[in-house]
N, C-alpha and C. Protein backbone atom coordinates (compact mmCIF):
# COMPACT_ATOMS: atom_id res chain seq x y z
N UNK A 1 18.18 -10.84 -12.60
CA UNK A 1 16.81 -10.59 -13.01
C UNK A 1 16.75 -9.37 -13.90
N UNK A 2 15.89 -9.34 -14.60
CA UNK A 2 15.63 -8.03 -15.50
C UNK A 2 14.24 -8.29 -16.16
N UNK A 3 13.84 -7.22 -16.01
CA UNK A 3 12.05 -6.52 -16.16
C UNK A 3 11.96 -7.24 -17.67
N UNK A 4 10.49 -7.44 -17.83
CA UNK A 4 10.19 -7.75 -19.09
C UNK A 4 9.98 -6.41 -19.73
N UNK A 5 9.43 -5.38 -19.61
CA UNK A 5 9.71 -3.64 -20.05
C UNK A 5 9.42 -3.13 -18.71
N UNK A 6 9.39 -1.99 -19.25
CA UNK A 6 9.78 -0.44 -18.33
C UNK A 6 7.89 -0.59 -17.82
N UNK A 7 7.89 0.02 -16.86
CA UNK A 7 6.39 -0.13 -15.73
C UNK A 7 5.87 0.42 -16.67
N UNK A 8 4.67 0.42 -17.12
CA UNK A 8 3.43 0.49 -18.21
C UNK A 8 3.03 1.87 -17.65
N UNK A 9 3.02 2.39 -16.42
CA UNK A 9 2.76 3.47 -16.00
C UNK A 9 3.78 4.82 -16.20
N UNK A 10 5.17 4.38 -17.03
CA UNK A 10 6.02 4.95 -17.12
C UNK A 10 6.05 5.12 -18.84
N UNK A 11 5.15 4.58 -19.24
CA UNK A 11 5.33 4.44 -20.71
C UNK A 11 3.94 5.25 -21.07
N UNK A 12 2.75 5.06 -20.44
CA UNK A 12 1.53 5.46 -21.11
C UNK A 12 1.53 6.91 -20.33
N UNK A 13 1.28 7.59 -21.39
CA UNK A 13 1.26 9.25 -21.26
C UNK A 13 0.38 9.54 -20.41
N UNK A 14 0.32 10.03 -19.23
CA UNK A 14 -0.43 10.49 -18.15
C UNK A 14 -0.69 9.29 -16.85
N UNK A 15 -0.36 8.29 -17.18
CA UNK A 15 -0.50 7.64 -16.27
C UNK A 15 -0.11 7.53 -15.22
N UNK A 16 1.18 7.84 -15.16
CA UNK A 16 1.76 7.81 -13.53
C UNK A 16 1.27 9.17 -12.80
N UNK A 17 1.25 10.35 -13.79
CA UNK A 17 0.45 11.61 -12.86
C UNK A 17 -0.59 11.18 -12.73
N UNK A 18 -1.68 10.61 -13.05
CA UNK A 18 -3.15 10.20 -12.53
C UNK A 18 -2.80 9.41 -11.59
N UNK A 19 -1.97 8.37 -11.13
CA UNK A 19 -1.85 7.53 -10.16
C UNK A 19 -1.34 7.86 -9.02
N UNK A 20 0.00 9.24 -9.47
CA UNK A 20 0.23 9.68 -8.63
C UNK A 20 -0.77 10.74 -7.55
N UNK A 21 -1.71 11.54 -8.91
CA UNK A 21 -2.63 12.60 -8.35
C UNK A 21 -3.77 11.59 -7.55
N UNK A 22 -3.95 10.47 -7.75
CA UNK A 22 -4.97 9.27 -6.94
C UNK A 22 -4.22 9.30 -5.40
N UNK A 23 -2.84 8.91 -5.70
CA UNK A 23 -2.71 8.64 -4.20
C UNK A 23 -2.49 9.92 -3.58
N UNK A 24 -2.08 10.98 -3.84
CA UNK A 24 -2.16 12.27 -3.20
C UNK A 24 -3.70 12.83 -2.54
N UNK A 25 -4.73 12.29 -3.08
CA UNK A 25 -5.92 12.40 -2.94
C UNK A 25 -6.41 11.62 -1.74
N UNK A 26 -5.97 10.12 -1.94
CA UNK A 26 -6.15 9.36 -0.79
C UNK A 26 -5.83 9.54 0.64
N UNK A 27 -4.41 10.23 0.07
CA UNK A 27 -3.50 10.46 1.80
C UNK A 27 -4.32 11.71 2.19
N UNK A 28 -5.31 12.61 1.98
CA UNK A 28 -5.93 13.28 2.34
C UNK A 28 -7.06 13.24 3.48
N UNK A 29 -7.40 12.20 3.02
CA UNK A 29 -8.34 11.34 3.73
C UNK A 29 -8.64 11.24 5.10
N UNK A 30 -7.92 11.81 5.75
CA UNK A 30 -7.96 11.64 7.69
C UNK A 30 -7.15 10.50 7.76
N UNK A 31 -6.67 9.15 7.30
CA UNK A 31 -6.41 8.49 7.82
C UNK A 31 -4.59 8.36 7.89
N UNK A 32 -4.19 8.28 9.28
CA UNK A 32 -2.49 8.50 9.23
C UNK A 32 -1.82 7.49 8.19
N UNK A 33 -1.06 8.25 7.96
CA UNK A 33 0.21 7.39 7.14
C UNK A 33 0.55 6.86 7.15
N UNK A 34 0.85 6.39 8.58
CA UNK A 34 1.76 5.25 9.01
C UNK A 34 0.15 3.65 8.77
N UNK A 35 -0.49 4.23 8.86
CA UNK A 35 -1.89 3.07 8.81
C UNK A 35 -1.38 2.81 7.26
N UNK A 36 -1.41 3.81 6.19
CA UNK A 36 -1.48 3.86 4.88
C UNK A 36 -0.42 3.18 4.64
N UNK A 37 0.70 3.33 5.01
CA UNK A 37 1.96 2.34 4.63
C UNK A 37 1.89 1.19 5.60
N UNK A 38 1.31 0.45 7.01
CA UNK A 38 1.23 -0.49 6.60
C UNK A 38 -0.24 -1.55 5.85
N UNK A 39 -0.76 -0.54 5.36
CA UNK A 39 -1.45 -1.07 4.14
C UNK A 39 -1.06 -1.63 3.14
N UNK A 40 -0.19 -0.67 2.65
CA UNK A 40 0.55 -0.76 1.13
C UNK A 40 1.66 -2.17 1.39
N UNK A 41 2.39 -1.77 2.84
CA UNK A 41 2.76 -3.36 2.87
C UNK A 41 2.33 -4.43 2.45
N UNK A 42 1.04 -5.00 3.14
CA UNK A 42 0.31 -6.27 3.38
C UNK A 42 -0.42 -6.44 2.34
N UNK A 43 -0.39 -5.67 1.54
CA UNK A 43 -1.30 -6.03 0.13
C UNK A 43 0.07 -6.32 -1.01
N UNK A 44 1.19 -5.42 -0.99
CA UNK A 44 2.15 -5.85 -1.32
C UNK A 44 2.32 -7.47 -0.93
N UNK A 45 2.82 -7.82 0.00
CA UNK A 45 3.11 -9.07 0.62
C UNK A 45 2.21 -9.70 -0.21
N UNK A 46 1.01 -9.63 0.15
CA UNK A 46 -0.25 -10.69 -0.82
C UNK A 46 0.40 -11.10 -1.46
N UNK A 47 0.43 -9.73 -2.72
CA UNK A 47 0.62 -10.56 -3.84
C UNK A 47 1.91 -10.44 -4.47
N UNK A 48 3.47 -10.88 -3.81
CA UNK A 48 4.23 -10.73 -4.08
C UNK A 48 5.22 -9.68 -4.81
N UNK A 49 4.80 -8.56 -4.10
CA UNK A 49 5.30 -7.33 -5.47
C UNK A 49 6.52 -7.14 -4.34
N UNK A 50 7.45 -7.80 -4.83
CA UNK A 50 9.23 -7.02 -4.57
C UNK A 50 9.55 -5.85 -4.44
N UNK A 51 8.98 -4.69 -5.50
CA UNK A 51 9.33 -3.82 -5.52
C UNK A 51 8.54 -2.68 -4.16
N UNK A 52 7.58 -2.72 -4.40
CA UNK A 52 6.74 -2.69 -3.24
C UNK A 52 7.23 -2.93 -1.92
N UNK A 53 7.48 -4.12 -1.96
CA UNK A 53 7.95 -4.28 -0.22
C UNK A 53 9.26 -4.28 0.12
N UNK A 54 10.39 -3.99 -0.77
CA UNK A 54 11.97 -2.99 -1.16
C UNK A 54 11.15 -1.60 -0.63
N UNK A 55 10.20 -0.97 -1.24
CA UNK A 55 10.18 0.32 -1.26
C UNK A 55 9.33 0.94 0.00
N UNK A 56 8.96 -0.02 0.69
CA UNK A 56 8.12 0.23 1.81
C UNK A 56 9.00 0.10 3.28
N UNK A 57 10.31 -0.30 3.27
CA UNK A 57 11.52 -0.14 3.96
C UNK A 57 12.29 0.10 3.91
N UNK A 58 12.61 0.44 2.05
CA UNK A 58 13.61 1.65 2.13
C UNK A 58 13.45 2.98 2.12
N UNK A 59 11.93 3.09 2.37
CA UNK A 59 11.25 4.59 1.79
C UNK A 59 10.70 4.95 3.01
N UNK A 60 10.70 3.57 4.45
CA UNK A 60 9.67 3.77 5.49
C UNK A 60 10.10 5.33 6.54
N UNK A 61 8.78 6.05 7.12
CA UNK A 61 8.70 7.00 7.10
C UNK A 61 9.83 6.87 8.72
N UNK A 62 9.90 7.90 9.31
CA UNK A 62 11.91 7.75 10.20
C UNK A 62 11.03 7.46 11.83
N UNK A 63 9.48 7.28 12.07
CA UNK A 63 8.99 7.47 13.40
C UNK A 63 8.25 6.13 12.88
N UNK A 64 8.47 5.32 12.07
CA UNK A 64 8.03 4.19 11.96
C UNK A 64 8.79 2.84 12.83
N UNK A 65 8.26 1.76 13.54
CA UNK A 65 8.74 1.39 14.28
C UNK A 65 8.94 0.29 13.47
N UNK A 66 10.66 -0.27 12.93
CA UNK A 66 10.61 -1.84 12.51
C UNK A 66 10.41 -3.19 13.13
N UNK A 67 9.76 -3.13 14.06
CA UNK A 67 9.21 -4.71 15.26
C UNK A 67 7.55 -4.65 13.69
N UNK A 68 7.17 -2.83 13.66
CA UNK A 68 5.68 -3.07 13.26
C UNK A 68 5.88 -3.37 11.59
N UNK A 69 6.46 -3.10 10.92
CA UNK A 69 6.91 -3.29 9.58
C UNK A 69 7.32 -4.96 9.86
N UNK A 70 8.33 -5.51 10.77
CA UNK A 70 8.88 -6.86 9.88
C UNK A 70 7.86 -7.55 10.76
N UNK A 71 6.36 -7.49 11.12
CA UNK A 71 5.22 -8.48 11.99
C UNK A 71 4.38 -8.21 11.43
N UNK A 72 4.13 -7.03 10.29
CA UNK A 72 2.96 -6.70 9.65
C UNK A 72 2.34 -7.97 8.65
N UNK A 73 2.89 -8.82 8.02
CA UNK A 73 2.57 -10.60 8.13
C UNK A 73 2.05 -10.95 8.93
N UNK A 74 2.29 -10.73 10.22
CA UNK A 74 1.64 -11.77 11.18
C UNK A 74 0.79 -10.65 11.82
N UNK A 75 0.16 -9.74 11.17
CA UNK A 75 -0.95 -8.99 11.93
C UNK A 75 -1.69 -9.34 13.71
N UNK A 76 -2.07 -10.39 13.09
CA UNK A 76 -2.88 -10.97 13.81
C UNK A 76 -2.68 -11.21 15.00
N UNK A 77 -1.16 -11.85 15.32
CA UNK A 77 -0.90 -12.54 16.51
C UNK A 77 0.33 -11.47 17.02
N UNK A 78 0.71 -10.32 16.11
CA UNK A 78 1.76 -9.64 16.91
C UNK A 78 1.15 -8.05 17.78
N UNK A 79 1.53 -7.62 18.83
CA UNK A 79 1.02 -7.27 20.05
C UNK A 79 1.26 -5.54 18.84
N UNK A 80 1.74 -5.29 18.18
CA UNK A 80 2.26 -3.83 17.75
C UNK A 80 0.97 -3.16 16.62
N UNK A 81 -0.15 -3.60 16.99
CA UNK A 81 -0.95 -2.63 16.23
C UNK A 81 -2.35 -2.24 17.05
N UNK A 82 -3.03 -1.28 16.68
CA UNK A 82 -3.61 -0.73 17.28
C UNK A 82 -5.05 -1.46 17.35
N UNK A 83 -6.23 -1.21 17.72
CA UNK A 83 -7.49 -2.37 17.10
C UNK A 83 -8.01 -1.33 15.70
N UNK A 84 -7.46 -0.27 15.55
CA UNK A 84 -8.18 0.44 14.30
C UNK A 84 -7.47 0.05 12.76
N UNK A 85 -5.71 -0.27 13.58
CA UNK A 85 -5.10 -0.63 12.49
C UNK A 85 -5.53 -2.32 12.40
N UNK A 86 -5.67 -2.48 12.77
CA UNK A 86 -6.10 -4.33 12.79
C UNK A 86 -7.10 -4.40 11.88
N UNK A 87 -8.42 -3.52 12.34
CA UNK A 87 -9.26 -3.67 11.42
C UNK A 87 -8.71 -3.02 9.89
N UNK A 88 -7.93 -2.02 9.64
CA UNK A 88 -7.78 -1.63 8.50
C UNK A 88 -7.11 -2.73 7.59
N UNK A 89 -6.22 -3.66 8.44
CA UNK A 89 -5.40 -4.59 8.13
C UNK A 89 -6.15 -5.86 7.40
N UNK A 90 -7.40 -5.76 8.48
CA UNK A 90 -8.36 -6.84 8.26
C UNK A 90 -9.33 -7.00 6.59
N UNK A 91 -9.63 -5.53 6.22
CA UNK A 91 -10.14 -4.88 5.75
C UNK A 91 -9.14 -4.95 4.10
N UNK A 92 -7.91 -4.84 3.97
CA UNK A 92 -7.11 -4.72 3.14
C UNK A 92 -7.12 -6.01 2.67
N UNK A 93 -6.84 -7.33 3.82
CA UNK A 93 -6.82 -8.54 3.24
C UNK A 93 -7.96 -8.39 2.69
N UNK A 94 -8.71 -8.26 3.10
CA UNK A 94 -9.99 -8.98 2.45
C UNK A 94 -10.50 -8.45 0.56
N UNK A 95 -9.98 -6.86 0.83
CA UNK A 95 -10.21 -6.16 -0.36
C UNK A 95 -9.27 -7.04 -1.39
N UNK A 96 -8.00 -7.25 -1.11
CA UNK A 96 -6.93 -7.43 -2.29
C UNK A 96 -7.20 -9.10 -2.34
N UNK A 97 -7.96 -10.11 -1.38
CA UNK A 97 -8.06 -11.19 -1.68
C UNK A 97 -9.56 -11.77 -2.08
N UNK A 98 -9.88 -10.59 -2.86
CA UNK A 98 -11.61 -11.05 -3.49
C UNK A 98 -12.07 -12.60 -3.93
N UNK A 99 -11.41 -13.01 -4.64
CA UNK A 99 -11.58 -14.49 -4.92
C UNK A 99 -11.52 -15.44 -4.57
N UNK A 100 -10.85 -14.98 -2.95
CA UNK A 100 -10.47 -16.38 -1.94
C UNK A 100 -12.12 -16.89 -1.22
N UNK A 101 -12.77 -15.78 -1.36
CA UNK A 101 -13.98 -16.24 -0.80
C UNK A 101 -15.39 -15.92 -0.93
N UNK A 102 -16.46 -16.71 -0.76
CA UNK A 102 -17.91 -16.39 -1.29
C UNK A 102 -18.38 -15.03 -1.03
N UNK A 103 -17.93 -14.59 0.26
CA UNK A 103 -18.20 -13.55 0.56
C UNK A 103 -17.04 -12.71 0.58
N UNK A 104 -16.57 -11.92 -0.76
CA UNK A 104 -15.03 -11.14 -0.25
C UNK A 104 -14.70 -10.23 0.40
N UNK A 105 -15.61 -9.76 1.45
CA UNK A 105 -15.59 -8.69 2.31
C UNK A 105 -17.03 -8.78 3.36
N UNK A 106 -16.45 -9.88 4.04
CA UNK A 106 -17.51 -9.56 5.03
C UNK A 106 -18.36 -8.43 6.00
N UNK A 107 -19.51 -8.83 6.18
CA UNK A 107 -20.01 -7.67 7.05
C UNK A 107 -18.80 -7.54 8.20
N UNK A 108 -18.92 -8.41 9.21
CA UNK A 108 -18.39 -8.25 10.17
C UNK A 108 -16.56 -7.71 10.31
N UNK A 109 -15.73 -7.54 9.02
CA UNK A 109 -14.57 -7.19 8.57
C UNK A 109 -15.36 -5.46 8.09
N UNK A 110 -15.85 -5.22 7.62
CA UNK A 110 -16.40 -4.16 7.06
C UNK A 110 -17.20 -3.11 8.37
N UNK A 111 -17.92 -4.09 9.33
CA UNK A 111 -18.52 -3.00 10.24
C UNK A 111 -17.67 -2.89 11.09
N UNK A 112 -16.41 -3.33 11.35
CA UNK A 112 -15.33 -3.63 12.23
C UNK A 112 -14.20 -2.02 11.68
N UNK A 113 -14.22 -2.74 10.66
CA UNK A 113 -13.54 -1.07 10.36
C UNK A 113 -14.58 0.22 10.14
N UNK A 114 -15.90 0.10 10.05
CA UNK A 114 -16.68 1.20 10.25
C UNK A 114 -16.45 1.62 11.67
N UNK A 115 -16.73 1.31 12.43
CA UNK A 115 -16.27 1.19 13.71
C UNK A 115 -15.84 2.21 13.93
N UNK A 116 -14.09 2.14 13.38
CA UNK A 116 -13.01 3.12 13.89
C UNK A 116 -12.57 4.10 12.65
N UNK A 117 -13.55 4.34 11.37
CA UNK A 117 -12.89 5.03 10.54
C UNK A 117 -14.49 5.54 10.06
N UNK A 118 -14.66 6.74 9.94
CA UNK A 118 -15.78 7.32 9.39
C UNK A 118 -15.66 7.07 8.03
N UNK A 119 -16.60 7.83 7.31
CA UNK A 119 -16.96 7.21 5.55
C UNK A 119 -16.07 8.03 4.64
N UNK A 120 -15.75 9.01 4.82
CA UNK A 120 -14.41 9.71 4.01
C UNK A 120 -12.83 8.86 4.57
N UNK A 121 -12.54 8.11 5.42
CA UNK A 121 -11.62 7.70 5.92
C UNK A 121 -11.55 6.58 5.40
N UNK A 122 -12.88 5.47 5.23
CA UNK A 122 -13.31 4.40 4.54
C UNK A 122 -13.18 4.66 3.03
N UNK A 123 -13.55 5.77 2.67
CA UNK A 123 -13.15 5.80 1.14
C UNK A 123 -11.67 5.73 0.72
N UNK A 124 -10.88 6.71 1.67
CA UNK A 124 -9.39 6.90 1.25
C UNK A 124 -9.01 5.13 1.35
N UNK A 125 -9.57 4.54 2.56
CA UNK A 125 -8.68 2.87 2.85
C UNK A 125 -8.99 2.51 1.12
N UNK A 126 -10.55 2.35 1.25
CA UNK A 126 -10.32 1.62 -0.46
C UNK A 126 -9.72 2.20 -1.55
N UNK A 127 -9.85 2.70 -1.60
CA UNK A 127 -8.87 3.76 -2.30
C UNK A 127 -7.42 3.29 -2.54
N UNK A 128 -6.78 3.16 -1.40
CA UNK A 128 -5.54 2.99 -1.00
C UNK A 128 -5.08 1.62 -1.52
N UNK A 129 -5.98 0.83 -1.00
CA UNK A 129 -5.75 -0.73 -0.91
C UNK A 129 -5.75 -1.23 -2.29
N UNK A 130 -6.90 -0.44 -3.21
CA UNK A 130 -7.09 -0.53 -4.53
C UNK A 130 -6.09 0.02 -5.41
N UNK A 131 -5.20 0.81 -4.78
CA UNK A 131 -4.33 1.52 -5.72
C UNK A 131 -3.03 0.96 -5.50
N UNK A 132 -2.92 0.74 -4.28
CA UNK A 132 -1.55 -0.42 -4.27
C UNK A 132 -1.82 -1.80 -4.93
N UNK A 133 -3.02 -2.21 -5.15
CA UNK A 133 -3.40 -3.37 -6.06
C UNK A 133 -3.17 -3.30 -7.64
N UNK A 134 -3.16 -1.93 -7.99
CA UNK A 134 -2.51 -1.49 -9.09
C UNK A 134 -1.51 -1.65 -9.34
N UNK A 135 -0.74 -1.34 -8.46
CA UNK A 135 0.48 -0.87 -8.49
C UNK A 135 1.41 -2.41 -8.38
N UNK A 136 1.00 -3.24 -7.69
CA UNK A 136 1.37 -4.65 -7.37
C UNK A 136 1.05 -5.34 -9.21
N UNK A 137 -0.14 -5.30 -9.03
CA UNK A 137 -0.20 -6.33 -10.81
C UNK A 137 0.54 -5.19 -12.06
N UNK A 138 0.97 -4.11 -11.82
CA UNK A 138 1.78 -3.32 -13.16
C UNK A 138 3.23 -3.89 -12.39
N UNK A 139 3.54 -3.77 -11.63
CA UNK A 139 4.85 -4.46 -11.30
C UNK A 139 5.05 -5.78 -11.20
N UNK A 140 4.31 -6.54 -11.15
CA UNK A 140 4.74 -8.37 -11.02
C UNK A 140 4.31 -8.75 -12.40
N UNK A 141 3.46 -8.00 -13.03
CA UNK A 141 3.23 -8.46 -14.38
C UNK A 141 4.38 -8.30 -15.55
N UNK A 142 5.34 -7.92 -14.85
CA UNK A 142 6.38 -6.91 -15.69
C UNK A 142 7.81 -7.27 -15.20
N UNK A 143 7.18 -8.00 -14.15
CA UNK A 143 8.65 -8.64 -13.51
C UNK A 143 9.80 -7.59 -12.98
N UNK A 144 8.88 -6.55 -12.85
CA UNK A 144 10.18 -5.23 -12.36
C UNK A 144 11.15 -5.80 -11.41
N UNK A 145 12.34 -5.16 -11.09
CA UNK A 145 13.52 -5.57 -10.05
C UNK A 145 13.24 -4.94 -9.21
N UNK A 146 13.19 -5.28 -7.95
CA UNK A 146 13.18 -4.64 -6.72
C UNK A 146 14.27 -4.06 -6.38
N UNK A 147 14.35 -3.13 -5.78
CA UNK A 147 15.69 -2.01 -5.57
C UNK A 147 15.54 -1.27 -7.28
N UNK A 148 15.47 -1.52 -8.19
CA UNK A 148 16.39 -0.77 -9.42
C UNK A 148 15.26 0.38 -9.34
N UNK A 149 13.97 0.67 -8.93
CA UNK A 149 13.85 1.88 -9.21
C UNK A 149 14.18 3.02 -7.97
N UNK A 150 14.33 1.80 -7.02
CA UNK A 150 15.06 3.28 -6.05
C UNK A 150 16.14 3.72 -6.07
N UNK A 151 16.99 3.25 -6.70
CA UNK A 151 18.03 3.60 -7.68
C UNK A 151 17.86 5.04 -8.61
N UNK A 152 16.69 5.12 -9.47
CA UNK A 152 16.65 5.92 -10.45
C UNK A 152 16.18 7.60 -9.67
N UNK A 153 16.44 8.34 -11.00
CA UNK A 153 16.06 9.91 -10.60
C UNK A 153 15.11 10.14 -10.25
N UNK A 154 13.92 9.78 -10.94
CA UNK A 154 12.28 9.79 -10.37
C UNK A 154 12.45 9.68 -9.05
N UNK A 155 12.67 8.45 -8.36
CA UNK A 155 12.83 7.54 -6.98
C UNK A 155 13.57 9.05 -5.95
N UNK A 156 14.44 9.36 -6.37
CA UNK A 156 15.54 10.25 -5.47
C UNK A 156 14.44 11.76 -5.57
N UNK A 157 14.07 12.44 -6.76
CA UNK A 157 12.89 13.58 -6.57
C UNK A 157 11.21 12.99 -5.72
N UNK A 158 11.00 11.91 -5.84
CA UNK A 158 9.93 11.49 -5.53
C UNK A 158 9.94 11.26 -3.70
N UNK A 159 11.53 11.03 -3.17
CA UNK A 159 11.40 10.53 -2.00
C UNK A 159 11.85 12.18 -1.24
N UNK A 160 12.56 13.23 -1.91
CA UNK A 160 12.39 14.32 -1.46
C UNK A 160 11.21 15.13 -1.21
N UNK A 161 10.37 14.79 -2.05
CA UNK A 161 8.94 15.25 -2.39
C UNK A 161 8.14 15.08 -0.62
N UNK A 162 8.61 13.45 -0.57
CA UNK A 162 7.72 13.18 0.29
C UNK A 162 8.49 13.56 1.82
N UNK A 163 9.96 13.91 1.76
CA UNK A 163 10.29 14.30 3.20
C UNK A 163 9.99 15.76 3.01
N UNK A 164 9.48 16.57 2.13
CA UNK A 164 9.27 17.95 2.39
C UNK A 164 7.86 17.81 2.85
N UNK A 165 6.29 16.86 2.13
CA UNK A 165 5.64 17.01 2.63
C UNK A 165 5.09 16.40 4.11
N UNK A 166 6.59 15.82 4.74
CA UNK A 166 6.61 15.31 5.67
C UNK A 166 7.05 16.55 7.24
């Protein structure tokens, strides 16, 4: 396999620092990390981004449990999430699958995660869900390889970055 070009976010001048300074903003949010990555999973999964879901288990954080990473697919019916992460889970499908239905975010998906996440916590989820939706159509549109950027220098400063602010 090989990319049709280099990630569009790597080419247009400022873009990856705005995307990056977006999600630094998000993880601010009150809501844990481990919720936030398996977010970034299941919206990955959606919509097929390889690179994404390579980088969400080779990057996964070291108190993350893999039963909850390789069932995060089957949300629904596997016993390893919490009811706050369920709803966030619930909440993500629904954001990244707008077109599947008349209503793309139901009340009852929406007051379900009001529920367990106040309105700054609710902002970071969309936020989140919306920015890994980014990040999914600049990579499948582009046909990136999964693994080759965790390979690169960015990937190796970027994943130190995140065990220092870990």
């Amino acid at each position: 396999m090989q990319a049709r070009m280099k990630n569009p976010a790597l080419i247009t001048p400022g873009a990856m620092e705005a995307l990056q300074a977006l999600a630094k903003a998000t993880e601010q949010g009150g809501v844990p990390r481990e919720t936030l990555g398996l977010l970034h999973l299941r919206t990955s999964q959606i919509n097929g981004c390889s690179v994404c879901v390579d980088m969400d288990f080779r990057f996964r954080k070291p108190n993350e449990i893999n039963e909850r990473l390789f069932a995060v697919a089957a949300w629904k019916d596997a016993p390893y999430f919490t009811d706050a992460e369920r709803a966030a889970l619930a909440l993500t499908e629904a954001v990244t699958r707008l077109s599947d239905r008349p209503d793309p975010v139901p009340d009852e998906v929406w007051n379900e995660a009001a529920r367990h996440y106040n309105e700054p916590q609710l902002a970071s989820l969309i936020l989140w869900i919306a920015m890994t939706n980014v990040w999914n159509r600049l990579n499948v549109a582009t046909k990136q390889v999964a693994g080759e950027w965790a390979k690169s220098e960015e990937a190796k400063e970027w994943r130190e970055k995140q065990i220092a602010a870990d």
